[in-house]
N, C-alpha and C. Protein backbone atom coordinates (compact mmCIF):
# COMPACT_ATOMS: atom_id res chain seq x y z
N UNK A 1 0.84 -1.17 0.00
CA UNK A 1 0.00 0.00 0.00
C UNK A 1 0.89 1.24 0.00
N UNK A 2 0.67 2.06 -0.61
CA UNK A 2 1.48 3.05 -0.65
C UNK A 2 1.18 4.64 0.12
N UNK A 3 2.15 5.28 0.31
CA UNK A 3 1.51 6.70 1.28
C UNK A 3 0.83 7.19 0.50
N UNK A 4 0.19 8.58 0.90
CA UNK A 4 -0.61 9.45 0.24
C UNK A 4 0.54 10.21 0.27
N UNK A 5 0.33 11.21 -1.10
CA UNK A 5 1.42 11.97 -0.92
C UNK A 5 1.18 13.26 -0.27
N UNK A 6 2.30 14.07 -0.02
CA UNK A 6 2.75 14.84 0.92
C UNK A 6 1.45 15.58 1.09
N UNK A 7 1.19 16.58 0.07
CA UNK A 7 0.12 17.47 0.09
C UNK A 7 -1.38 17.02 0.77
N UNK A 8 -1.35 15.77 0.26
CA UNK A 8 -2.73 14.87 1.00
C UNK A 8 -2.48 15.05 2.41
N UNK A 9 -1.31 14.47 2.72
CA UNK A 9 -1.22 14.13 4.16
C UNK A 9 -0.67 15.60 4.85
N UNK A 10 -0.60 16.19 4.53
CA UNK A 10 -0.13 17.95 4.87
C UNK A 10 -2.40 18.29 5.02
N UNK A 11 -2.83 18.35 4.21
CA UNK A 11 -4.16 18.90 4.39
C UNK A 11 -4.90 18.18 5.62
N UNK A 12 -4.47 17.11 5.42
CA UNK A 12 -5.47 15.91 6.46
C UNK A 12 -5.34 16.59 8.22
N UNK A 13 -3.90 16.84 7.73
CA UNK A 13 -3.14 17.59 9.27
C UNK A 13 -4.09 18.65 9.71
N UNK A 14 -4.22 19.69 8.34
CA UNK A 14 -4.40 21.31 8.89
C UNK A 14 -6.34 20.55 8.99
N UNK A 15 -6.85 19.79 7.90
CA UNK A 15 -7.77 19.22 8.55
C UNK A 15 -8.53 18.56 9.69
N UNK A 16 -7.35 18.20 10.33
CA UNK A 16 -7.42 17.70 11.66
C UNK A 16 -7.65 18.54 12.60
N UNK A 17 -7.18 19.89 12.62
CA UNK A 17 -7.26 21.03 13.54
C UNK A 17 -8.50 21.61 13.28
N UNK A 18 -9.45 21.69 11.95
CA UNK A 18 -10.44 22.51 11.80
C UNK A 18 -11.36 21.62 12.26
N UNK A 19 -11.53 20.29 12.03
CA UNK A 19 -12.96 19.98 12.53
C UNK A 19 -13.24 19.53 14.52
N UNK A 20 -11.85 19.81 14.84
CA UNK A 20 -12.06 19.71 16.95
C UNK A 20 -12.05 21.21 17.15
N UNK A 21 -12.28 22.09 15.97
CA UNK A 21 -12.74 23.48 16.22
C UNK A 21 -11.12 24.42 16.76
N UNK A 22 -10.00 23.43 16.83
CA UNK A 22 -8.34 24.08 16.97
C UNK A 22 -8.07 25.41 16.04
N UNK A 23 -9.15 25.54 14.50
CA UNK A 23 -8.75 26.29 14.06
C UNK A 23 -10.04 26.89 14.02
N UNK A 24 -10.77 27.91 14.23
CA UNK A 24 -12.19 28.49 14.46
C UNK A 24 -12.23 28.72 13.25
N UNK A 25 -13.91 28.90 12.97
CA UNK A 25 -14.73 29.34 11.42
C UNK A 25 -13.88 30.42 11.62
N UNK A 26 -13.64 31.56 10.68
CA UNK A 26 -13.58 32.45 10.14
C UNK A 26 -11.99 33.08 10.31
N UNK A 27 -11.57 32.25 10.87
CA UNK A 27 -9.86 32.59 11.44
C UNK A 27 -8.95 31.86 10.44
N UNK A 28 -7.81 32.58 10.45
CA UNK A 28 -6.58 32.39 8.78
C UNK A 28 -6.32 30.89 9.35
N UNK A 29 -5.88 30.14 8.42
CA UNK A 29 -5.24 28.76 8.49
C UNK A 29 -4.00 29.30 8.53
N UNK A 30 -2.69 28.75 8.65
CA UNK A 30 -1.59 29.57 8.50
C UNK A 30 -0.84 29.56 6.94
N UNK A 31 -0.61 30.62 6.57
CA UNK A 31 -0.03 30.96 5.07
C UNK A 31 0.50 29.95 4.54
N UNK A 32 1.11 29.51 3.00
CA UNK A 32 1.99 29.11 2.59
C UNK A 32 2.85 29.07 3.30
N UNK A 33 3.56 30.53 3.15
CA UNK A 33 5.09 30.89 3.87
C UNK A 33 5.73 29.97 4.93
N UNK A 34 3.87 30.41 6.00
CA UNK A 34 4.20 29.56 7.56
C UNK A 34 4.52 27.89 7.31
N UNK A 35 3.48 27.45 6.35
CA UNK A 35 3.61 25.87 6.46
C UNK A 35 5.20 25.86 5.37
N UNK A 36 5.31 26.57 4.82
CA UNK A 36 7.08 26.01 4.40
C UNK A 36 8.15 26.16 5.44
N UNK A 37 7.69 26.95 5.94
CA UNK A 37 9.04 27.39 7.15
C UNK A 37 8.63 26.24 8.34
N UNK A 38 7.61 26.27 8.81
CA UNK A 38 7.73 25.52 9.87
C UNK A 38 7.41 23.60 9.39
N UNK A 39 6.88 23.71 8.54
CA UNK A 39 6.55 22.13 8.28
C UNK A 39 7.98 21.18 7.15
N UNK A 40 8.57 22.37 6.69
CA UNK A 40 9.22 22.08 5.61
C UNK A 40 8.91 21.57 4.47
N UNK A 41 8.21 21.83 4.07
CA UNK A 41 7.26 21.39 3.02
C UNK A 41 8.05 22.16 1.82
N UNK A 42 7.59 22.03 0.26
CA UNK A 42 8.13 22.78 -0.45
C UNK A 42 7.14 23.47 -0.60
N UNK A 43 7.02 25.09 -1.33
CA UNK A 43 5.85 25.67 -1.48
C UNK A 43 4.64 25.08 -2.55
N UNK A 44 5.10 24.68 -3.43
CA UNK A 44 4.09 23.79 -4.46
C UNK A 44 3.47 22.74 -3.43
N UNK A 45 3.77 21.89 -2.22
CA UNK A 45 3.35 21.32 -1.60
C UNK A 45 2.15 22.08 -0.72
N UNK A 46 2.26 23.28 -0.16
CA UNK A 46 1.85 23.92 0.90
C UNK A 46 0.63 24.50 -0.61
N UNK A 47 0.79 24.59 -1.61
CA UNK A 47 -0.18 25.21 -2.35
C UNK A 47 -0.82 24.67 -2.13
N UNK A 48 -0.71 23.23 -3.07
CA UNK A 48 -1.63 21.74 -3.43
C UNK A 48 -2.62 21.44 -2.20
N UNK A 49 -1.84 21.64 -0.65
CA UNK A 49 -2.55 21.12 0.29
C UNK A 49 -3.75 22.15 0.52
N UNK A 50 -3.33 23.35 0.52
CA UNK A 50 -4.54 24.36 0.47
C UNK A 50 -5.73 24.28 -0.37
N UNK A 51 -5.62 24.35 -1.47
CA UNK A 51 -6.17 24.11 -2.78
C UNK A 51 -6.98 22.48 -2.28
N UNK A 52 -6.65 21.79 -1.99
CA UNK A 52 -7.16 20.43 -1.52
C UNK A 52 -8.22 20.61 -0.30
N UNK A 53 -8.20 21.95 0.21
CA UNK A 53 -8.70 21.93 1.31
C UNK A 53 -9.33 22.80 0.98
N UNK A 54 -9.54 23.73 -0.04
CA UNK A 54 -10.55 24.62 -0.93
C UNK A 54 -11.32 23.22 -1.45
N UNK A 55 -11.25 22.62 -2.27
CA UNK A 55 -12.06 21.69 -2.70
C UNK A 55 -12.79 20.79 -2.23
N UNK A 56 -12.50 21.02 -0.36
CA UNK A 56 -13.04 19.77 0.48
C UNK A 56 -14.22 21.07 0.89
N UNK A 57 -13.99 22.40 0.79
CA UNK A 57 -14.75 22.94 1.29
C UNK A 57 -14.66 23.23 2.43
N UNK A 58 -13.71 23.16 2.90
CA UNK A 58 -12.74 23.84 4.32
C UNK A 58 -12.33 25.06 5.01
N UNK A 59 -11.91 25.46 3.47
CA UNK A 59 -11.50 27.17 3.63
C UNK A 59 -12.07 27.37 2.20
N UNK A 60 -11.84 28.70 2.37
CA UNK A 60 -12.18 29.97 1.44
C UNK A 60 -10.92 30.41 1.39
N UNK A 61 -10.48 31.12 0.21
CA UNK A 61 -9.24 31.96 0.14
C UNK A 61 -9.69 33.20 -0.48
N UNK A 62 -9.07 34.18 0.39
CA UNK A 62 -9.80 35.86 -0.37
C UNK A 62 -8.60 36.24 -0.43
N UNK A 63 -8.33 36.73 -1.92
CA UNK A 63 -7.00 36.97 -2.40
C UNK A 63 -5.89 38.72 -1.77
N UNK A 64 -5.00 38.23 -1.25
CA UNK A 64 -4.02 39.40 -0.52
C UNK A 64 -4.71 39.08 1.02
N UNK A 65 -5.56 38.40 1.57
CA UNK A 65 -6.35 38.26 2.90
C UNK A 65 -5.56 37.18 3.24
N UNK A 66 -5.67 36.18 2.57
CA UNK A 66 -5.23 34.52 3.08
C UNK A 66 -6.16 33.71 2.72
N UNK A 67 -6.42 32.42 3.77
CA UNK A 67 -7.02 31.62 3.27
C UNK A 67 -8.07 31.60 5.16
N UNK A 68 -9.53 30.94 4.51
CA UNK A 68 -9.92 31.39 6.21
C UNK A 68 -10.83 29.95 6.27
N UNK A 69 -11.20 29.47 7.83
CA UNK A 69 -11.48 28.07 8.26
C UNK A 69 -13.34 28.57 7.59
N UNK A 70 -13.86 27.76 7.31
CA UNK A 70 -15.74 28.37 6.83
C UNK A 70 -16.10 28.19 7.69
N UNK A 71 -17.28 29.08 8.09
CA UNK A 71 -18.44 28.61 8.81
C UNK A 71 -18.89 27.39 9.11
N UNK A 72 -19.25 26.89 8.00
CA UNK A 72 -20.02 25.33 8.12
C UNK A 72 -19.36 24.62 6.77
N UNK A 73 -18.47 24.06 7.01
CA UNK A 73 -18.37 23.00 6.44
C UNK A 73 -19.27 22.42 5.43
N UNK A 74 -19.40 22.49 4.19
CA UNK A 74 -20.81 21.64 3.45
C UNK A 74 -20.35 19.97 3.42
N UNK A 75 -21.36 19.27 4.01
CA UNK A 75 -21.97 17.95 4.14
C UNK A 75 -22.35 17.56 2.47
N UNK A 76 -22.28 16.08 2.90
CA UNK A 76 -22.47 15.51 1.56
C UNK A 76 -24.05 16.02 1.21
N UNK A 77 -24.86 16.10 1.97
CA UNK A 77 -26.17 16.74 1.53
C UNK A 77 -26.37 18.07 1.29
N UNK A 78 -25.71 18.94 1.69
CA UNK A 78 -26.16 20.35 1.40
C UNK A 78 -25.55 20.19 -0.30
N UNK A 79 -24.93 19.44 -0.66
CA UNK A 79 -24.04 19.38 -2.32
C UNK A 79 -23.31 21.32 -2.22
N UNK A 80 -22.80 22.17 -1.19
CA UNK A 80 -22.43 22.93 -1.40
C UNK A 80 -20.62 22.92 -2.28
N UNK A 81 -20.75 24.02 -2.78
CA UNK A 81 -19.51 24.07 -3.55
C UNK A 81 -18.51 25.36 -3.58
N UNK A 82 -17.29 24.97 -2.44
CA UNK A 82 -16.62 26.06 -2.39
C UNK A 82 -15.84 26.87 -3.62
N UNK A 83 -15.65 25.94 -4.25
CA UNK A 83 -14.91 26.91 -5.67
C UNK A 83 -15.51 27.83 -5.65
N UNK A 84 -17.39 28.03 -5.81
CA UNK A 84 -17.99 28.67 -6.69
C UNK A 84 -17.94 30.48 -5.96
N UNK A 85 -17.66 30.16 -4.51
CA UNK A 85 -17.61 31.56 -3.87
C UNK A 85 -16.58 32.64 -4.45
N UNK A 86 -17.06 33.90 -4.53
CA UNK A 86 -17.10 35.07 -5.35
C UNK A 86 -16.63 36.20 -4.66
N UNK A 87 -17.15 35.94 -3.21
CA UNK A 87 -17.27 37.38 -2.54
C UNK A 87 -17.98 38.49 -2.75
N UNK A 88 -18.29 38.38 -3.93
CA UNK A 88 -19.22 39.43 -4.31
C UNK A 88 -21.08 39.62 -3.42
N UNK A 89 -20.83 40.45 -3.08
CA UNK A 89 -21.94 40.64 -2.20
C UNK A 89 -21.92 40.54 -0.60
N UNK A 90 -20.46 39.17 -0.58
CA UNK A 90 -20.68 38.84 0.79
C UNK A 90 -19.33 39.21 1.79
N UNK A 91 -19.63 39.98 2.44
CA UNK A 91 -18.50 39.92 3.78
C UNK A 91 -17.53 39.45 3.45
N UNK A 92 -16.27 39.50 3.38
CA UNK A 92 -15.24 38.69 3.64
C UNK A 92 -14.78 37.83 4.78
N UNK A 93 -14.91 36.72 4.64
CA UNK A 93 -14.38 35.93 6.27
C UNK A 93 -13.24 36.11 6.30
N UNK A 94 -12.91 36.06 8.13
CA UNK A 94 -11.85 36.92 8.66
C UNK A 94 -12.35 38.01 9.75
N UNK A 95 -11.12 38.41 10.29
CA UNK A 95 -11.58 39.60 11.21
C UNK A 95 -12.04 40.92 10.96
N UNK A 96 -12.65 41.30 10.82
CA UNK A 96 -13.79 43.00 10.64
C UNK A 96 -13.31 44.22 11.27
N UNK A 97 -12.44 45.35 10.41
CA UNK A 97 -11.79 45.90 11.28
C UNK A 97 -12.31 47.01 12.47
């Protein structure tokens, strides 16, 4: 059987912290930058895992902001779809200055 690779097992991690609530709805996951420096990861790794965790519907990324934990998570029943968010219209998640 073989590992998952890095980026899988890099998201599963920062995944692990968002759903025992370690990383709160609306608060930054930590940057690229942070997960290369402290995880050692390469940055194409620290992308992929983000991006993996945009597609699980995890975070949101609002561009020059970061990337932020969602509200609610979409369930296999709500069929919600994080790609499709825009911002347009809505608040930015994150802190409100």
């Amino acid at each position: 059987m073989r590992a998952a690779p890095l980026h899988v097992q890099l998201a599963e991690v920062i995944a692990g912290k968002i759903e025992p609530s370690e990383l709160a709805p609306d608060r930054p996951i930590p940057s690229e930058n942070h997960l290369v420096d402290e995880d050692g990861v390469a940055r194409l790794t620290a992308r992929r895992s983000t991006q993996n965790l945009r597609e699980r519907g995890l975070i949101v990324t609002v561009r020059g902001q970061g990337s932020f934990v969602v509200k609610q998570p979409p369930t296999e029943s709500t069929g919600a779809s994080p790609t499709t968010w825009s911002g347009r219209g809505v608040a930015a998640p994150g802190p409100t200055p």
